[in-house]
PDB file of N, CA and C in Angstrom:
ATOM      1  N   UNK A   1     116.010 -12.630 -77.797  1.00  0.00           N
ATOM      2  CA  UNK A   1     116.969 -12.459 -76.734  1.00  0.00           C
ATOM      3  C   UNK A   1     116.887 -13.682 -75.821  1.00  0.00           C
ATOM      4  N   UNK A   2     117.937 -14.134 -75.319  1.00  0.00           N
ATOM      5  CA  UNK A   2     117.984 -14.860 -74.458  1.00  0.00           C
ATOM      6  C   UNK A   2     117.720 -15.222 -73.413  1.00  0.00           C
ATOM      7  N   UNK A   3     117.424 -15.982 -73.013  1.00  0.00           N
ATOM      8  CA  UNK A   3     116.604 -15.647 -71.017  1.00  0.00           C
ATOM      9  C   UNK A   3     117.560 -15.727 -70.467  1.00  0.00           C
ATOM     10  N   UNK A   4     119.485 -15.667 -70.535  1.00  0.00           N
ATOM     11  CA  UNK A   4     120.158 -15.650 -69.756  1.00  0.00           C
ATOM     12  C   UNK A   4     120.536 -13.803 -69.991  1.00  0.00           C
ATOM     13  N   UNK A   5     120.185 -12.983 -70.771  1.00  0.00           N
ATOM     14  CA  UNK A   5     120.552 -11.769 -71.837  1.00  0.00           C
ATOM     15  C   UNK A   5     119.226 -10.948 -70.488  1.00  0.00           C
ATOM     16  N   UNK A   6     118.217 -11.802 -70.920  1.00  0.00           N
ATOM     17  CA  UNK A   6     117.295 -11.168 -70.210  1.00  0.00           C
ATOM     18  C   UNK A   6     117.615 -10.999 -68.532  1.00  0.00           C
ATOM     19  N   UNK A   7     117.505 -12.063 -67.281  1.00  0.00           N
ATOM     20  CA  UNK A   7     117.936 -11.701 -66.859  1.00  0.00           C
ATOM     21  C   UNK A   7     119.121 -11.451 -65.909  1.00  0.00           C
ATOM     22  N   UNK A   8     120.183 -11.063 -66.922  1.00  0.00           N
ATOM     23  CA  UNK A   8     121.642 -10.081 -67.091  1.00  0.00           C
ATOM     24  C   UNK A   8     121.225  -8.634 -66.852  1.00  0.00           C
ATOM     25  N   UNK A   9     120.011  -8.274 -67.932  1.00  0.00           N
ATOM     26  CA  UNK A   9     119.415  -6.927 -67.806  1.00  0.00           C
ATOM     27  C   UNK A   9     118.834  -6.307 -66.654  1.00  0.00           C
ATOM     28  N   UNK A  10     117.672  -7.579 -66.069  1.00  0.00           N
ATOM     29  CA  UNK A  10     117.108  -7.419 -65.164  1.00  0.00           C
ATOM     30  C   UNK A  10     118.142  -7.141 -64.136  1.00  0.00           C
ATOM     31  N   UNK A  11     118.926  -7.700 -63.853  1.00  0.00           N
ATOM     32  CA  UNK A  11     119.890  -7.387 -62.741  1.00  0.00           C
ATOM     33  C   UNK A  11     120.594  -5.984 -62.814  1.00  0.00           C
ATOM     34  N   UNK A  12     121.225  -5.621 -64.091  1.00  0.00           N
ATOM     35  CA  UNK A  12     121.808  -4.313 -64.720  1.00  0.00           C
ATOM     36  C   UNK A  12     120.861  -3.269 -64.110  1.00  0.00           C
ATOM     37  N   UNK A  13     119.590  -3.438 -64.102  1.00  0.00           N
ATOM     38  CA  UNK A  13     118.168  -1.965 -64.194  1.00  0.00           C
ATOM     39  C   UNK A  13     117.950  -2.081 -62.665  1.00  0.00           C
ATOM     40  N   UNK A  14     118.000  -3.207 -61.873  1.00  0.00           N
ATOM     41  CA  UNK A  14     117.834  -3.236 -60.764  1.00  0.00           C
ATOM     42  C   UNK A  14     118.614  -2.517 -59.447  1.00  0.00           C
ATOM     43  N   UNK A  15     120.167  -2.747 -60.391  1.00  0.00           N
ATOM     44  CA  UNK A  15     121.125  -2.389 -59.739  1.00  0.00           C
ATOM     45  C   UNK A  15     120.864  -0.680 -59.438  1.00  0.00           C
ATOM     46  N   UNK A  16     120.816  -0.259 -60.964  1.00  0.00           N
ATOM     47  CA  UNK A  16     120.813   1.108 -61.737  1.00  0.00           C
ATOM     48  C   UNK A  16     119.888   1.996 -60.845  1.00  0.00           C
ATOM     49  N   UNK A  17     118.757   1.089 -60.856  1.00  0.00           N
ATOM     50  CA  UNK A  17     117.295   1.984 -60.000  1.00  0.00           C
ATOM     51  C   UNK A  17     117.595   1.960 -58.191  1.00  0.00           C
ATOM     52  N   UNK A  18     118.410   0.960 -57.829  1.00  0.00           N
ATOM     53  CA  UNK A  18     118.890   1.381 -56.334  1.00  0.00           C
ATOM     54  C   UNK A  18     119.630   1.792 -56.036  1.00  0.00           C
ATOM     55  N   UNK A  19     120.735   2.441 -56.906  1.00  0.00           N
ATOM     56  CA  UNK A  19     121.753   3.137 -56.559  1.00  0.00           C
ATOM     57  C   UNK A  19     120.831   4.814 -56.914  1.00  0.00           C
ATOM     58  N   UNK A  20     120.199   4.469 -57.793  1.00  0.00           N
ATOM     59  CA  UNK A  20     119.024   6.019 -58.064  1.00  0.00           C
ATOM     60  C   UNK A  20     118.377   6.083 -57.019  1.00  0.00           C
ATOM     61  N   UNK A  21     117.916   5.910 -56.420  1.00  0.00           N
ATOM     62  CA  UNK A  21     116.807   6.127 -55.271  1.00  0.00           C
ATOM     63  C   UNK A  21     117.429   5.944 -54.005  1.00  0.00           C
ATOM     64  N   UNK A  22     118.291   5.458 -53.631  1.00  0.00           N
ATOM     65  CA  UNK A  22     119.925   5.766 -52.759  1.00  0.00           C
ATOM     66  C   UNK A  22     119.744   6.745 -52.605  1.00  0.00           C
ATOM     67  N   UNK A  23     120.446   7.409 -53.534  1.00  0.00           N
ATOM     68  CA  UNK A  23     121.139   8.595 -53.963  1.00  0.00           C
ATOM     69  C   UNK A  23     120.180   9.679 -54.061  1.00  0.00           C
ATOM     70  N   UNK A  24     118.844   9.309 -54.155  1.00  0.00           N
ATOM     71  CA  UNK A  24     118.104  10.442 -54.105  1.00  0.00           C
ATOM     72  C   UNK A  24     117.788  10.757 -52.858  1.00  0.00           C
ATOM     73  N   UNK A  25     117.502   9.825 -52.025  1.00  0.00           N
ATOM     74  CA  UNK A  25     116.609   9.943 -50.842  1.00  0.00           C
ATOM     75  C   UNK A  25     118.330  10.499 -49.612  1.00  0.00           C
ATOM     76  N   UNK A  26     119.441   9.988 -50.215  1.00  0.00           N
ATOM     77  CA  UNK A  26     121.104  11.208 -49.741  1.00  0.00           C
ATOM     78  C   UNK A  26     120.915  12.350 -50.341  1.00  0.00           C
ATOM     79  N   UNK A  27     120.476  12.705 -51.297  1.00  0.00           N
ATOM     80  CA  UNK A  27     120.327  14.085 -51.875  1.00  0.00           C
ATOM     81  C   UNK A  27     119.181  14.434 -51.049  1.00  0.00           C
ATOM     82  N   UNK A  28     117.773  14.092 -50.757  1.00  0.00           N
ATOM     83  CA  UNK A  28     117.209  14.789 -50.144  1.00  0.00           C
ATOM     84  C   UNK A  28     117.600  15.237 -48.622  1.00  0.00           C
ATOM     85  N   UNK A  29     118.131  14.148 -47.844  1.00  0.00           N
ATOM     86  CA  UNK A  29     118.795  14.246 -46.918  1.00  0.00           C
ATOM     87  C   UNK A  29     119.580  15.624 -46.451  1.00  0.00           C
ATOM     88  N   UNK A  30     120.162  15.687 -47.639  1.00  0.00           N
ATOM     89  CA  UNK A  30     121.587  16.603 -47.952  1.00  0.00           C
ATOM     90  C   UNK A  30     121.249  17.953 -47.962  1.00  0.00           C
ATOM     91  N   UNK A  31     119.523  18.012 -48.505  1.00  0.00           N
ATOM     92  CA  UNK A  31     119.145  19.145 -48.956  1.00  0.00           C
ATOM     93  C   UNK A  31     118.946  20.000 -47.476  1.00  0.00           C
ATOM     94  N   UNK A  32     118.729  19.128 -46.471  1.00  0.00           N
ATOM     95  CA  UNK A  32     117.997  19.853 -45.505  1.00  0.00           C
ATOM     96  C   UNK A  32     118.915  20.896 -44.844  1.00  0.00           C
ATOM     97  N   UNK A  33     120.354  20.584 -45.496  1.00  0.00           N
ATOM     98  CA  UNK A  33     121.244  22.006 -45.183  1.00  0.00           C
ATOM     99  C   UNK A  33     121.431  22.991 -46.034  1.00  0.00           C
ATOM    100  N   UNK A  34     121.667  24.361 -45.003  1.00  0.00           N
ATOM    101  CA  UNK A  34     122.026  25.550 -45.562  1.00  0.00           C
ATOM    102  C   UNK A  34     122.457  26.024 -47.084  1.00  0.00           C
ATOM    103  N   UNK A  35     123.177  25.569 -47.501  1.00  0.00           N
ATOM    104  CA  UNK A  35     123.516  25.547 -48.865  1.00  0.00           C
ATOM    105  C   UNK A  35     124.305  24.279 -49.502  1.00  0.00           C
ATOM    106  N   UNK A  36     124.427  24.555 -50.978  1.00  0.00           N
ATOM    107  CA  UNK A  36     124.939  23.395 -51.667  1.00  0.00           C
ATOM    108  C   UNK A  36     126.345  22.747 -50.730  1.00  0.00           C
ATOM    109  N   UNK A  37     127.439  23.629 -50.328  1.00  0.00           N
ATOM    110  CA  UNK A  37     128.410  23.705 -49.921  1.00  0.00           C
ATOM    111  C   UNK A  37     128.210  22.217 -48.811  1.00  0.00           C
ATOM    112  N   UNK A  38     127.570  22.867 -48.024  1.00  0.00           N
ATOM    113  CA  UNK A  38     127.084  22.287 -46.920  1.00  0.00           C
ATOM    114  C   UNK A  38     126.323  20.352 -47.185  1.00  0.00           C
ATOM    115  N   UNK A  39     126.127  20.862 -48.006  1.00  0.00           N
ATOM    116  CA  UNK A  39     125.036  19.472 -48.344  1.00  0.00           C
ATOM    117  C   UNK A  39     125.870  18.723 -48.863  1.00  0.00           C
ATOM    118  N   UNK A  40     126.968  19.458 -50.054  1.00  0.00           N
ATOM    119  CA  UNK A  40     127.954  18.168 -50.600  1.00  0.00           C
ATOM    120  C   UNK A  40     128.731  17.791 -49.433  1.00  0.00           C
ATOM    121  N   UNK A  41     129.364  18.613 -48.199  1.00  0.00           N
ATOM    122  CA  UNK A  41     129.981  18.164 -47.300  1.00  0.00           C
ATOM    123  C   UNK A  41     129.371  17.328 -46.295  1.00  0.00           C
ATOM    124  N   UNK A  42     128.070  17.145 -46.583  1.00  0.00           N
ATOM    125  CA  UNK A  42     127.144  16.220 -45.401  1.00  0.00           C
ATOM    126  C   UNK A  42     127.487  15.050 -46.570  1.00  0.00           C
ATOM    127  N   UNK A  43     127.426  14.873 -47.679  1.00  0.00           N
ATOM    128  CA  UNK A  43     127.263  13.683 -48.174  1.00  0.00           C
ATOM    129  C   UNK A  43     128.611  12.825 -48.149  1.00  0.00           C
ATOM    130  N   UNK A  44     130.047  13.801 -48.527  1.00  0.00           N
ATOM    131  CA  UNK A  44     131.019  13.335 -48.163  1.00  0.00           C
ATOM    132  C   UNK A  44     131.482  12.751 -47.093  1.00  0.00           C
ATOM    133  N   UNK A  45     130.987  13.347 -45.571  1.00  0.00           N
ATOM    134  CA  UNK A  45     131.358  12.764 -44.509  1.00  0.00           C
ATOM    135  C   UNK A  45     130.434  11.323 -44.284  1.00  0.00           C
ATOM    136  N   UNK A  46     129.431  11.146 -45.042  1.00  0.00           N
ATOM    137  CA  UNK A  46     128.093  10.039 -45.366  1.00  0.00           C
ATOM    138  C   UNK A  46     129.777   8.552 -45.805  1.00  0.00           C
ATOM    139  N   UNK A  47     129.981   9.759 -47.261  1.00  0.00           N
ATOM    140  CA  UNK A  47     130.471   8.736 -47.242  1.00  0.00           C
ATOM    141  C   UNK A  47     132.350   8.233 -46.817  1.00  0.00           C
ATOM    142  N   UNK A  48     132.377   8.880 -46.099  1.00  0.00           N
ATOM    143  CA  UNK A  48     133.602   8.621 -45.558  1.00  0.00           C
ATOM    144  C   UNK A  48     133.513   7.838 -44.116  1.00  0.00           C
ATOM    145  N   UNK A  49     132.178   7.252 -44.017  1.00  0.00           N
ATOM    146  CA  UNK A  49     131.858   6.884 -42.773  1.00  0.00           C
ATOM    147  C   UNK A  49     131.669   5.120 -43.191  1.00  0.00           C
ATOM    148  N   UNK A  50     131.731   4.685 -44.450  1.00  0.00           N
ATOM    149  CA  UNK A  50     132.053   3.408 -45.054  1.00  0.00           C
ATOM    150  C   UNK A  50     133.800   2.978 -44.193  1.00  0.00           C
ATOM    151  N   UNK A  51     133.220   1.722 -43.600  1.00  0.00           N
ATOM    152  CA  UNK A  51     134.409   1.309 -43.345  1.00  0.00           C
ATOM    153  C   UNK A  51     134.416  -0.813 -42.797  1.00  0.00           C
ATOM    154  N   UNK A  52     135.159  -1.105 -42.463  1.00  0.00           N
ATOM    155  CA  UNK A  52     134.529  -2.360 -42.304  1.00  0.00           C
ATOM    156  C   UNK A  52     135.814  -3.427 -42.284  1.00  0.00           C
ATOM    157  N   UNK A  53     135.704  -4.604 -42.594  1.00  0.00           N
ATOM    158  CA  UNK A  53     136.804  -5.271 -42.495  1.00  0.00           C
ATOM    159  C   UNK A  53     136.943  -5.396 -44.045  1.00  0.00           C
ATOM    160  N   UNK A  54     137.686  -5.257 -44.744  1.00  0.00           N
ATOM    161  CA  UNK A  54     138.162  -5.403 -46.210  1.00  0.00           C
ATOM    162  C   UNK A  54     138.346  -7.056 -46.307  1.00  0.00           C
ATOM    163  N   UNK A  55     138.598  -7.964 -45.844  1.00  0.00           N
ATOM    164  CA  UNK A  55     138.394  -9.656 -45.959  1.00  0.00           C
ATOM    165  C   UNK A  55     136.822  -9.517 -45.602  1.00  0.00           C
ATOM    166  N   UNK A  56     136.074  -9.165 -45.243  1.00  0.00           N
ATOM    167  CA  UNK A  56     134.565  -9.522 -45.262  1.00  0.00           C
ATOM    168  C   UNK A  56     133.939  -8.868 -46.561  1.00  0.00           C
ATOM    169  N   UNK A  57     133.674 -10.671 -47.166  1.00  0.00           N
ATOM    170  CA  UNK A  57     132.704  -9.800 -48.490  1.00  0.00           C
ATOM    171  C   UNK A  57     131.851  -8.462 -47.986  1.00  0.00           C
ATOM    172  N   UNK A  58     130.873  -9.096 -47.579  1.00  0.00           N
ATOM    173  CA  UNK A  58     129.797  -8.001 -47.021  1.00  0.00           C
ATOM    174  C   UNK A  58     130.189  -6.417 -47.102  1.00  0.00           C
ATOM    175  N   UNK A  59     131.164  -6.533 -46.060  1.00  0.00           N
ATOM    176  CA  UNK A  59     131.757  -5.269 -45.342  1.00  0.00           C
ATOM    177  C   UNK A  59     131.912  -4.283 -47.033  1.00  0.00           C
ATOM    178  N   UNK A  60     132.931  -5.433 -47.386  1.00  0.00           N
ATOM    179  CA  UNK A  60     133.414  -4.663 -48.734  1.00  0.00           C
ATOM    180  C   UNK A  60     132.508  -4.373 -50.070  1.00  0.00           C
ATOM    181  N   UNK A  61     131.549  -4.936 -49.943  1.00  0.00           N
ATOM    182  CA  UNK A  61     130.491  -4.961 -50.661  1.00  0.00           C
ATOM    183  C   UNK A  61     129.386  -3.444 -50.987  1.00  0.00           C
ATOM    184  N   UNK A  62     129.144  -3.635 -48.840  1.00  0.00           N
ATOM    185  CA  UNK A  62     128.747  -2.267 -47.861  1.00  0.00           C
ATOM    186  C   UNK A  62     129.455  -0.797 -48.733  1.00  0.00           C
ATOM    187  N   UNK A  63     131.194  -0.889 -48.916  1.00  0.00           N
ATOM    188  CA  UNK A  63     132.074  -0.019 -49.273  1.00  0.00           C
ATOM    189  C   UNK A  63     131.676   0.175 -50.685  1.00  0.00           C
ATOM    190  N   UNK A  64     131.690  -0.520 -51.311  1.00  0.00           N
ATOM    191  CA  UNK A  64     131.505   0.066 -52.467  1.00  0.00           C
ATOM    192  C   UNK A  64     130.216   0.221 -52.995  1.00  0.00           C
ATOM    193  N   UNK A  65     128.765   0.037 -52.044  1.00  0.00           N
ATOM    194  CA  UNK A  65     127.802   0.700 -52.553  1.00  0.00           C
ATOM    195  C   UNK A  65     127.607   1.706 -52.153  1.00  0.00           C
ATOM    196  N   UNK A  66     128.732   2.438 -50.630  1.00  0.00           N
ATOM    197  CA  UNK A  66     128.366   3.185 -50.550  1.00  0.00           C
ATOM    198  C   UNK A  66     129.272   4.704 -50.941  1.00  0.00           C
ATOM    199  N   UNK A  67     130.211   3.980 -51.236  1.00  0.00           N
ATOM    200  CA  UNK A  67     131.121   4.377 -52.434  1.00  0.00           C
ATOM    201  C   UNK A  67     130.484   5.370 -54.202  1.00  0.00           C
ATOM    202  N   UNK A  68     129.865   4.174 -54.492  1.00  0.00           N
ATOM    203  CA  UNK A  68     128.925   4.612 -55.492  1.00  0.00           C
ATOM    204  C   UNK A  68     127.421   5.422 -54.806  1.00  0.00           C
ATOM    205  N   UNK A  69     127.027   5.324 -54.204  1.00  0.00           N
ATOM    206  CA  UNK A  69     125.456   6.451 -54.459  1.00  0.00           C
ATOM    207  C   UNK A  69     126.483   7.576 -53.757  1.00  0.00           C
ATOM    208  N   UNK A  70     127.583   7.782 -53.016  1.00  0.00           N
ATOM    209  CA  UNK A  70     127.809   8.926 -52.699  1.00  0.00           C
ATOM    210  C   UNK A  70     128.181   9.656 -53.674  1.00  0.00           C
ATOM    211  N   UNK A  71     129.246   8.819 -54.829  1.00  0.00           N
ATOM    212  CA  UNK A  71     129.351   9.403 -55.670  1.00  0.00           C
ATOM    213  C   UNK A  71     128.732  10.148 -56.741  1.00  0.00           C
ATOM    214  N   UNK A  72     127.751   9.262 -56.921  1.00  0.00           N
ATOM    215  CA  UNK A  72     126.699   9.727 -57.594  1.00  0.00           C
ATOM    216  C   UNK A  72     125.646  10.849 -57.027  1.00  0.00           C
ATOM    217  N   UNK A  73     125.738  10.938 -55.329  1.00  0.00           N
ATOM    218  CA  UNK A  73     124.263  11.948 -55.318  1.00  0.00           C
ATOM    219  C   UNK A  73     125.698  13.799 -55.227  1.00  0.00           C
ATOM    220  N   UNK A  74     126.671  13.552 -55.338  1.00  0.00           N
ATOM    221  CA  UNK A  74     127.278  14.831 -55.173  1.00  0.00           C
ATOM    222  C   UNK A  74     127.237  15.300 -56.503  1.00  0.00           C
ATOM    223  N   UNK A  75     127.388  14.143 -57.586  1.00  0.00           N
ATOM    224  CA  UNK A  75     127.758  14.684 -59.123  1.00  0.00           C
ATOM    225  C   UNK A  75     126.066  15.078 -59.236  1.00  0.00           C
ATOM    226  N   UNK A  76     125.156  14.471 -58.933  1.00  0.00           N
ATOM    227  CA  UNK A  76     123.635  15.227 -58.872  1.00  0.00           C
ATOM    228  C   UNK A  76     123.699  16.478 -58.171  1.00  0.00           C
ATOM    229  N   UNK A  77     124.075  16.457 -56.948  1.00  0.00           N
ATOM    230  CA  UNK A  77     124.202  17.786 -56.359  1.00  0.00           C
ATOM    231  C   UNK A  77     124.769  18.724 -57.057  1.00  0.00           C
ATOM    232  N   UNK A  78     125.704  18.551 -57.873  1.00  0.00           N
ATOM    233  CA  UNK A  78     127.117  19.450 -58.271  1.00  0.00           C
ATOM    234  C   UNK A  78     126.546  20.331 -59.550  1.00  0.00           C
ATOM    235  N   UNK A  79     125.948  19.122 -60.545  1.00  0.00           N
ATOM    236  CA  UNK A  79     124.864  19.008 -61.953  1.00  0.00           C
ATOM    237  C   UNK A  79     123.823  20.482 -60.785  1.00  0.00           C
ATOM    238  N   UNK A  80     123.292  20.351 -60.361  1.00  0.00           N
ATOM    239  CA  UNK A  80     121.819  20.965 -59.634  1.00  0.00           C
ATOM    240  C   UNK A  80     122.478  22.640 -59.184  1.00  0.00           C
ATOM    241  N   UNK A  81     123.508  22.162 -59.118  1.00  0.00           N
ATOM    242  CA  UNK A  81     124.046  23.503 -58.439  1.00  0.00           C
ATOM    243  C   UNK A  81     124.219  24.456 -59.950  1.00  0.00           C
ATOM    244  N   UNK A  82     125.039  23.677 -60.230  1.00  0.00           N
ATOM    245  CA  UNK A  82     125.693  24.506 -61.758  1.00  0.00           C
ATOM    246  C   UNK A  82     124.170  24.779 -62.651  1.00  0.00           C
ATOM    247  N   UNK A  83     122.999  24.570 -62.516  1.00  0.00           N
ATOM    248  CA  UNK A  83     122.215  24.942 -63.717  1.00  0.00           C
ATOM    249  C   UNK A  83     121.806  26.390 -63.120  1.00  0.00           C
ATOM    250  N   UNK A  84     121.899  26.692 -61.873  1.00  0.00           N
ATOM    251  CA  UNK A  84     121.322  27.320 -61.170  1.00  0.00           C
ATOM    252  C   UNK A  84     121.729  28.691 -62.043  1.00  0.00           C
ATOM    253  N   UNK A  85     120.410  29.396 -61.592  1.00  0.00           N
ATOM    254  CA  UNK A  85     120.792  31.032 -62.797  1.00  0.00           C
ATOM    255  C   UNK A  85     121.450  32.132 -61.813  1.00  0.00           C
ATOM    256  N   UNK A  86     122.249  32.641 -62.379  1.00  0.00           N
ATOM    257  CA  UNK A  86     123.455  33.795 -61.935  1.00  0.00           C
ATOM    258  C   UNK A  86     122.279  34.866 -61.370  1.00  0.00           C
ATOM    259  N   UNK A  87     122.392  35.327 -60.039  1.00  0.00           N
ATOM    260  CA  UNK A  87     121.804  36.842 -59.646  1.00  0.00           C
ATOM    261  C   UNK A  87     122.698  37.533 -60.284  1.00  0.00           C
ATOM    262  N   UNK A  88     121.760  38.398 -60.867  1.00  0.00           N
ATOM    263  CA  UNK A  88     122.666  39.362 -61.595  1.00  0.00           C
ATOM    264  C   UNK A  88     121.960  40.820 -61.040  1.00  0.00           C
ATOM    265  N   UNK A  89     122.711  41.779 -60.389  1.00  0.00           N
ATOM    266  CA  UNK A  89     122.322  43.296 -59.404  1.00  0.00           C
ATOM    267  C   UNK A  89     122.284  43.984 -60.348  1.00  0.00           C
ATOM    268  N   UNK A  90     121.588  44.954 -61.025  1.00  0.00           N
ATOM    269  CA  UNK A  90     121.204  45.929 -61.909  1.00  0.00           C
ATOM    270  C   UNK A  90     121.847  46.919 -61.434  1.00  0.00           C
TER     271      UNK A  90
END
């Protein structure tokens, strides 16, 4: 492999593992409310709070990372919710 292949990757896993640990440490965040309901709506307003000047790299940069871990810690949330086992009343 190439050392330009290589690091391409390195950058790819780097990216991968901070949008993971983002997103976890918003999911834990998230957790500290009442129910799932609640927690996906704390993360949404998280991320609806991205805003900035759209001509500033940065700004826009800001937007779409925070764009992505929000996205990602609700589809975790959403995944976490749905495995959850049915009460079922006898």
């Amino acid at each position: 492999m190439s050392s330009e292949n290589i690091t391409i990757e390195r950058w790819k896993t780097q990216f991968k593992e901070t949008a993971q640990q983002l997103a976890n440490e918003l999911i834990a965040e998230a957790k500290t409310k009442n129910t799932y309901g609640e927690a996906t709506a704390y993360i949404r307003k998280i991320s609806q709070q991205a805003y900035g000047d759209i001509t500033d790299p940065e700004d826009r940069a800001g937007m779409a990372v925070n764009d992505a871990v929000c996205s990602l810690a609700v589809r975790r949330l959403h995944e976490e919710e749905r495995s959850l086992p049915i009460n079922k009343e006898d």
